[in-house]
N, C-alpha and C. Protein backbone atom coordinates (compact mmCIF):
# COMPACT_ATOMS: atom_id res chain seq x y z
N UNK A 1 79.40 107.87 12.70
CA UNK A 1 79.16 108.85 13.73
C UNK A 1 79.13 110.23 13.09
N UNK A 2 78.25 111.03 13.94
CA UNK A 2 78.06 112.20 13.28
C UNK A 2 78.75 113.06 13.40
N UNK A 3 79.16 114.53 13.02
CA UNK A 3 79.99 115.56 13.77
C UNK A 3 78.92 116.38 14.06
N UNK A 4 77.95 116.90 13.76
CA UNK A 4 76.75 117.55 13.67
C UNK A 4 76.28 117.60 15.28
N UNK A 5 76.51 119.22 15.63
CA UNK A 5 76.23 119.06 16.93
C UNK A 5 74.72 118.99 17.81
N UNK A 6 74.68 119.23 18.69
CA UNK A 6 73.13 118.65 19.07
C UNK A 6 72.82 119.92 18.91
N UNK A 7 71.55 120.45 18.65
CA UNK A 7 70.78 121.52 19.28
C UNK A 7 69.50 121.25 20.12
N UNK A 8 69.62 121.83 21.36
CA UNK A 8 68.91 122.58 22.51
C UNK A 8 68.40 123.16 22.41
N UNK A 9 67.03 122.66 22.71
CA UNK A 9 65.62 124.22 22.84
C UNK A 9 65.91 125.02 23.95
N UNK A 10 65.50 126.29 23.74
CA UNK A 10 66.18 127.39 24.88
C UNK A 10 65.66 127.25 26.30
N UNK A 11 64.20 126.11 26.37
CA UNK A 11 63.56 125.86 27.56
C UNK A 11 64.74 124.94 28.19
N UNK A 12 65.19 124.22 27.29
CA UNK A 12 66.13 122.91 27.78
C UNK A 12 67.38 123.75 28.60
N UNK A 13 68.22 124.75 27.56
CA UNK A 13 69.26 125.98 28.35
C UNK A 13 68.85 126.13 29.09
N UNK A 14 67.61 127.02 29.59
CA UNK A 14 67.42 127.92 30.86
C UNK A 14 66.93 126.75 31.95
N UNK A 15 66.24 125.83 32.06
CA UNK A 15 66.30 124.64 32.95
C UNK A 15 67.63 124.66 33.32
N UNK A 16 68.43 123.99 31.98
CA UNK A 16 69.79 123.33 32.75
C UNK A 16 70.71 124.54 33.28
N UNK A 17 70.56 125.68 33.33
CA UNK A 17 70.86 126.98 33.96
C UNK A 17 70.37 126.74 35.46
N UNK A 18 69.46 127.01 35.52
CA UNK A 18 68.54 127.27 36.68
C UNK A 18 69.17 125.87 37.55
N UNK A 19 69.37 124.66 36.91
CA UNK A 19 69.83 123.44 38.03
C UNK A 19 71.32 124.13 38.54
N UNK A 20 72.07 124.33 37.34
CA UNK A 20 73.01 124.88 38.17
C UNK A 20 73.64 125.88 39.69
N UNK A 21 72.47 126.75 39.01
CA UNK A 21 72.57 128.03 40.24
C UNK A 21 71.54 127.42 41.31
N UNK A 22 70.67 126.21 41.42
CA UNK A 22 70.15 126.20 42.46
C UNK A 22 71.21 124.93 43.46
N UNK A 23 71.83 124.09 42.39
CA UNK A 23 72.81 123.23 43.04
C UNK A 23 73.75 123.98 43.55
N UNK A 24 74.18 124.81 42.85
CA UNK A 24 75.49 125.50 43.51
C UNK A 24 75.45 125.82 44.80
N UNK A 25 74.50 125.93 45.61
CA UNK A 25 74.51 126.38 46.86
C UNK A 25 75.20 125.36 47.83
N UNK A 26 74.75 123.79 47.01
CA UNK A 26 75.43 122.92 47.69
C UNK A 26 76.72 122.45 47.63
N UNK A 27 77.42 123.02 46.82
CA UNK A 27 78.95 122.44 46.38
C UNK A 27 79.75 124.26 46.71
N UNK A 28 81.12 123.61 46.66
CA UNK A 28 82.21 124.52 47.02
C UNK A 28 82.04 125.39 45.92
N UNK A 29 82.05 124.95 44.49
CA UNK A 29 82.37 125.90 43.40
C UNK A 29 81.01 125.78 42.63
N UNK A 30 81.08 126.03 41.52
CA UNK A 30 80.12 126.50 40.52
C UNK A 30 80.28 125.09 39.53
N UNK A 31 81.90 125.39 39.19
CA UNK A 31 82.34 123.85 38.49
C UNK A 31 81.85 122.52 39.04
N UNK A 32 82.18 122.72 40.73
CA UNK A 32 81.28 121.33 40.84
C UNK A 32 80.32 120.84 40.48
N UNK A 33 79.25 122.24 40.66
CA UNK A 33 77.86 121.57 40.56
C UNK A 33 77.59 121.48 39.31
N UNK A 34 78.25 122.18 37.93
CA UNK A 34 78.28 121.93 36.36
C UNK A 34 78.80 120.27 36.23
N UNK A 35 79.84 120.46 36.69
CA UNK A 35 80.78 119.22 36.82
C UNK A 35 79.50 117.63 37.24
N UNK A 36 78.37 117.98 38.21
CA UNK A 36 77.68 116.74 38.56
C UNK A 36 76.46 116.86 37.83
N UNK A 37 76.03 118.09 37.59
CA UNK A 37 74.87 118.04 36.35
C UNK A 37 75.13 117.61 34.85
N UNK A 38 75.87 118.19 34.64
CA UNK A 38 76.25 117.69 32.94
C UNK A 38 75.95 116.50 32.38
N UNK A 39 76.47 115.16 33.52
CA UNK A 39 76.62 113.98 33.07
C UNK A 39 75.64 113.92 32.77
N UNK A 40 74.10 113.92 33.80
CA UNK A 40 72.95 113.72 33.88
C UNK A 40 72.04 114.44 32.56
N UNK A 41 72.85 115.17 32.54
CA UNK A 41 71.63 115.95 30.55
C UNK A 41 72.52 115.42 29.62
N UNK A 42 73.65 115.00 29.55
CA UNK A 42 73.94 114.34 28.48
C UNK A 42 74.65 115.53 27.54
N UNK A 43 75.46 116.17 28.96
CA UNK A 43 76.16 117.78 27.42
C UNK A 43 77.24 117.77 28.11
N UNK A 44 78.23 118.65 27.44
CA UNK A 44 79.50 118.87 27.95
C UNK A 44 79.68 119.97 28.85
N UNK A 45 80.18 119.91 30.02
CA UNK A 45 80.27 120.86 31.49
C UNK A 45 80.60 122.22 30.54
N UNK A 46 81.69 122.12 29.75
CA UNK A 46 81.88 123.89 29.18
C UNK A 46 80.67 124.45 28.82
N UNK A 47 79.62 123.29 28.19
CA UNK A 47 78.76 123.90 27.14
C UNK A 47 77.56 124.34 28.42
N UNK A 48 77.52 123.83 29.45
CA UNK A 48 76.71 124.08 30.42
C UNK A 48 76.89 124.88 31.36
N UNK A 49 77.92 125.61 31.65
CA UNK A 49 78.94 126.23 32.28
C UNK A 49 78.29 127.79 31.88
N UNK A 50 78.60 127.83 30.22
CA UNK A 50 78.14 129.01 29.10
C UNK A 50 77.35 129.51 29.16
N UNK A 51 76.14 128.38 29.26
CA UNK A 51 74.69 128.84 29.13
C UNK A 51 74.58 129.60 30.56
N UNK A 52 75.09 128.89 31.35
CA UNK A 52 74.81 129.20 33.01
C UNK A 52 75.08 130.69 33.06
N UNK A 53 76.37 131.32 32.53
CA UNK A 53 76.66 132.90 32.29
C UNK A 53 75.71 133.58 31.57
N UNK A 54 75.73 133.16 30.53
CA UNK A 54 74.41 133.61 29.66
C UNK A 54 72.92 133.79 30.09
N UNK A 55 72.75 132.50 31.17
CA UNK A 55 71.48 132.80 32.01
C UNK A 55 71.26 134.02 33.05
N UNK A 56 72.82 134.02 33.56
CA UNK A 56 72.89 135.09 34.48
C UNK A 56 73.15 136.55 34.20
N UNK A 57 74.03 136.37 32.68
CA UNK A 57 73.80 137.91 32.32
C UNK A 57 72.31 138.40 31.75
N UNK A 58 71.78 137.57 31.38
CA UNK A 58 70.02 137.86 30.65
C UNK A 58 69.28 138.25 31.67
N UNK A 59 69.58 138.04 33.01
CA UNK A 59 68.73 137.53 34.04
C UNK A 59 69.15 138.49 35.15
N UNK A 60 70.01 139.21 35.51
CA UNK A 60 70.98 140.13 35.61
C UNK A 60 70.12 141.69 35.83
N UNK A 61 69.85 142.06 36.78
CA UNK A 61 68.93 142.96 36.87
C UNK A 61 69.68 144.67 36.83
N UNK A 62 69.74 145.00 35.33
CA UNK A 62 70.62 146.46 34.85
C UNK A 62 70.71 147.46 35.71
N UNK A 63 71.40 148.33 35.88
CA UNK A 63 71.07 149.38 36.75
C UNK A 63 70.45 150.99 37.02
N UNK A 64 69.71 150.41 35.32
CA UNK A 64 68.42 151.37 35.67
C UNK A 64 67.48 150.62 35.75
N UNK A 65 67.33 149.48 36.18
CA UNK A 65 66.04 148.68 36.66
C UNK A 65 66.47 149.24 38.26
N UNK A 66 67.30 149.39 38.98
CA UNK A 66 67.48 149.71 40.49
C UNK A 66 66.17 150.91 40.40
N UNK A 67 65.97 151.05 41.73
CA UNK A 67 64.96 152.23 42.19
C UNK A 67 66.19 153.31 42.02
N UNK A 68 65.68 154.79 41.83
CA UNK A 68 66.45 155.96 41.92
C UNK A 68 67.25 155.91 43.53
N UNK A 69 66.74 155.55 44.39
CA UNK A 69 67.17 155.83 45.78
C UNK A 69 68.60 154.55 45.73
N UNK A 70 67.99 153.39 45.35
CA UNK A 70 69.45 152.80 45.82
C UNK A 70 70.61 152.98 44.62
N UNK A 71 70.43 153.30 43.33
CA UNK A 71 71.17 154.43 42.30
C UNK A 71 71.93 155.45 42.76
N UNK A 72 71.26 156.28 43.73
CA UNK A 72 71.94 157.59 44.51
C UNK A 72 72.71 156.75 45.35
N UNK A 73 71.81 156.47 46.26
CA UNK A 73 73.16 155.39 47.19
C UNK A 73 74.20 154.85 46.41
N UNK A 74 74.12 154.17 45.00
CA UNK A 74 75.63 153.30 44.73
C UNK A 74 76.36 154.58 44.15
N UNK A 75 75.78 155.94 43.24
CA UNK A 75 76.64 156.16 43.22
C UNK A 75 77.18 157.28 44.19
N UNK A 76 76.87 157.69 45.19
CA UNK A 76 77.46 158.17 46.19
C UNK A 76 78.75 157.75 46.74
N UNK A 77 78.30 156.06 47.17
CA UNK A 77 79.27 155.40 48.24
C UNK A 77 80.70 155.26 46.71
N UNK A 78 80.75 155.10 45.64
CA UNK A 78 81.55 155.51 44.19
C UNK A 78 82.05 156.42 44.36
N UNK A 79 81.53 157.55 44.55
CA UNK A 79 81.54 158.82 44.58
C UNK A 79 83.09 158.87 46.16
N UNK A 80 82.33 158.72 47.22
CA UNK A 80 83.27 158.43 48.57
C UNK A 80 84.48 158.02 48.25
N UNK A 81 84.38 156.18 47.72
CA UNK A 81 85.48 155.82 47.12
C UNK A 81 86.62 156.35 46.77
N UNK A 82 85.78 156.97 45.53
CA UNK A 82 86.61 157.77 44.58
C UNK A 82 87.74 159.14 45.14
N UNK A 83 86.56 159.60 46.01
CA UNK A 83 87.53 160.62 46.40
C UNK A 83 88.40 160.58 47.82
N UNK A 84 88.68 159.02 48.88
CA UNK A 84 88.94 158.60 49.00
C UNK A 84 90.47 158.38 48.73
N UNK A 85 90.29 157.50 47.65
CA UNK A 85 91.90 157.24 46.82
C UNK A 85 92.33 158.56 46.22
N UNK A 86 91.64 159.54 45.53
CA UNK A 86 92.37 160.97 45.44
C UNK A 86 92.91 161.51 46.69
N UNK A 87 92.47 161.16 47.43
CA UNK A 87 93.36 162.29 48.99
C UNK A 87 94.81 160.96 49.02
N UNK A 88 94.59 159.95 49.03
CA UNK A 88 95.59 158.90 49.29
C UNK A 88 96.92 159.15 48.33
N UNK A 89 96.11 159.37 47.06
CA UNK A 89 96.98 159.49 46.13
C UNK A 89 97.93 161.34 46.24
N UNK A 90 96.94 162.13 46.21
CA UNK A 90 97.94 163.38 46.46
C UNK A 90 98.59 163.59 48.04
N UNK A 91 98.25 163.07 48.93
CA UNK A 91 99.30 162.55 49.84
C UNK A 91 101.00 162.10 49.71
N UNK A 92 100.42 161.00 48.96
CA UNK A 92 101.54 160.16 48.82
C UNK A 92 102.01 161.38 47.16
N UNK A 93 101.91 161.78 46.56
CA UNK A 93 102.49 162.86 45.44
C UNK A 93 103.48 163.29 46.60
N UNK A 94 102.57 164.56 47.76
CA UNK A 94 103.29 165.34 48.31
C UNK A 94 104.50 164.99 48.98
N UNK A 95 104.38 163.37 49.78
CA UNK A 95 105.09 163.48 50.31
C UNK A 95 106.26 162.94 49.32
N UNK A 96 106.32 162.23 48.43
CA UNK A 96 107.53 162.19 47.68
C UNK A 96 108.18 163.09 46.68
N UNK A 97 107.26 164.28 46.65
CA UNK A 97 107.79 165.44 45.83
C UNK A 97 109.07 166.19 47.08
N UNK A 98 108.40 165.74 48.60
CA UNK A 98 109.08 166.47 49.50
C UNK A 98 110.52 165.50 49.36
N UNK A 99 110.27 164.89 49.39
CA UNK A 99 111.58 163.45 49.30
C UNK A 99 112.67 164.30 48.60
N UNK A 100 111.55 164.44 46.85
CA UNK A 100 112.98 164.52 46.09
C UNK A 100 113.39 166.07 45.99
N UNK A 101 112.58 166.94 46.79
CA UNK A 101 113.42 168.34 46.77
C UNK A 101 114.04 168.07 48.02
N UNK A 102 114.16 167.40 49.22
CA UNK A 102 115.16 167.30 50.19
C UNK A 102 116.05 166.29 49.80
N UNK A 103 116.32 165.57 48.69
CA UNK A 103 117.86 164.79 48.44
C UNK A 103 118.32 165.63 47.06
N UNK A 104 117.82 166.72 46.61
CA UNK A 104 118.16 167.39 45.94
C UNK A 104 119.41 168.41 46.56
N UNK A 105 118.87 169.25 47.15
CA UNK A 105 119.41 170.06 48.23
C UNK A 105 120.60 169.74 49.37
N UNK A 106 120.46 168.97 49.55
CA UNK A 106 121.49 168.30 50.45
C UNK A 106 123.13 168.23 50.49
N UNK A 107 123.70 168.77 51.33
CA UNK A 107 125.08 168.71 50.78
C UNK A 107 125.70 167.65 51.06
């Protein structure tokens, strides 16, 4: 027996990619549907699992491929977010700065 692992033409990866993400719709997890394809190509679920990420980060549309308009939109509603948790956060500063100068003071 050999140790020599198999190699896969990249048509063979991106197929057995593409079964994944189109099965997945039908199963609970992602693992499942790796989990029921694998047997059938004859590879190991991790090794199919991998490619499946790899398909999806290649495949993965960057975010200067977005149009400028929905760009402004994400980073606006970021923007909101952001300043958002700053009011939350110097809130909560103030009111425990008030805390500890009133148990300071106290007789």
């Amino acid at each position: 027996m050999s140790n020599k692992s198999k190699r896969f033409p990249p048509e063979f990866r991106e197929r057995a990619a593409r079964m994944v993400l189109e099965e997945e719709k039908n199963h609970p997890s992602r693992w499942s549907a790796v989990m029921m394809i694998a047997p059938k190509l004859d590879i190991h679920p991790d090794t199919l699992s991998k490619w499946t990420r790899l398909h999806e980060r290649a495949n993965a549309p960057a975010v200067s491929d977005l149009p400028d308009r929905e760009k402004i939109r994400q980073l606006e509603r970021e923007n909101r977010e952001l300043r958002q948790a700053n009011e939350i956060l110097r809130k909560a500063s103030a009111y425990f700065a008030q805390a500890e100068l009133d148990r300071r003071f106290r007789p």
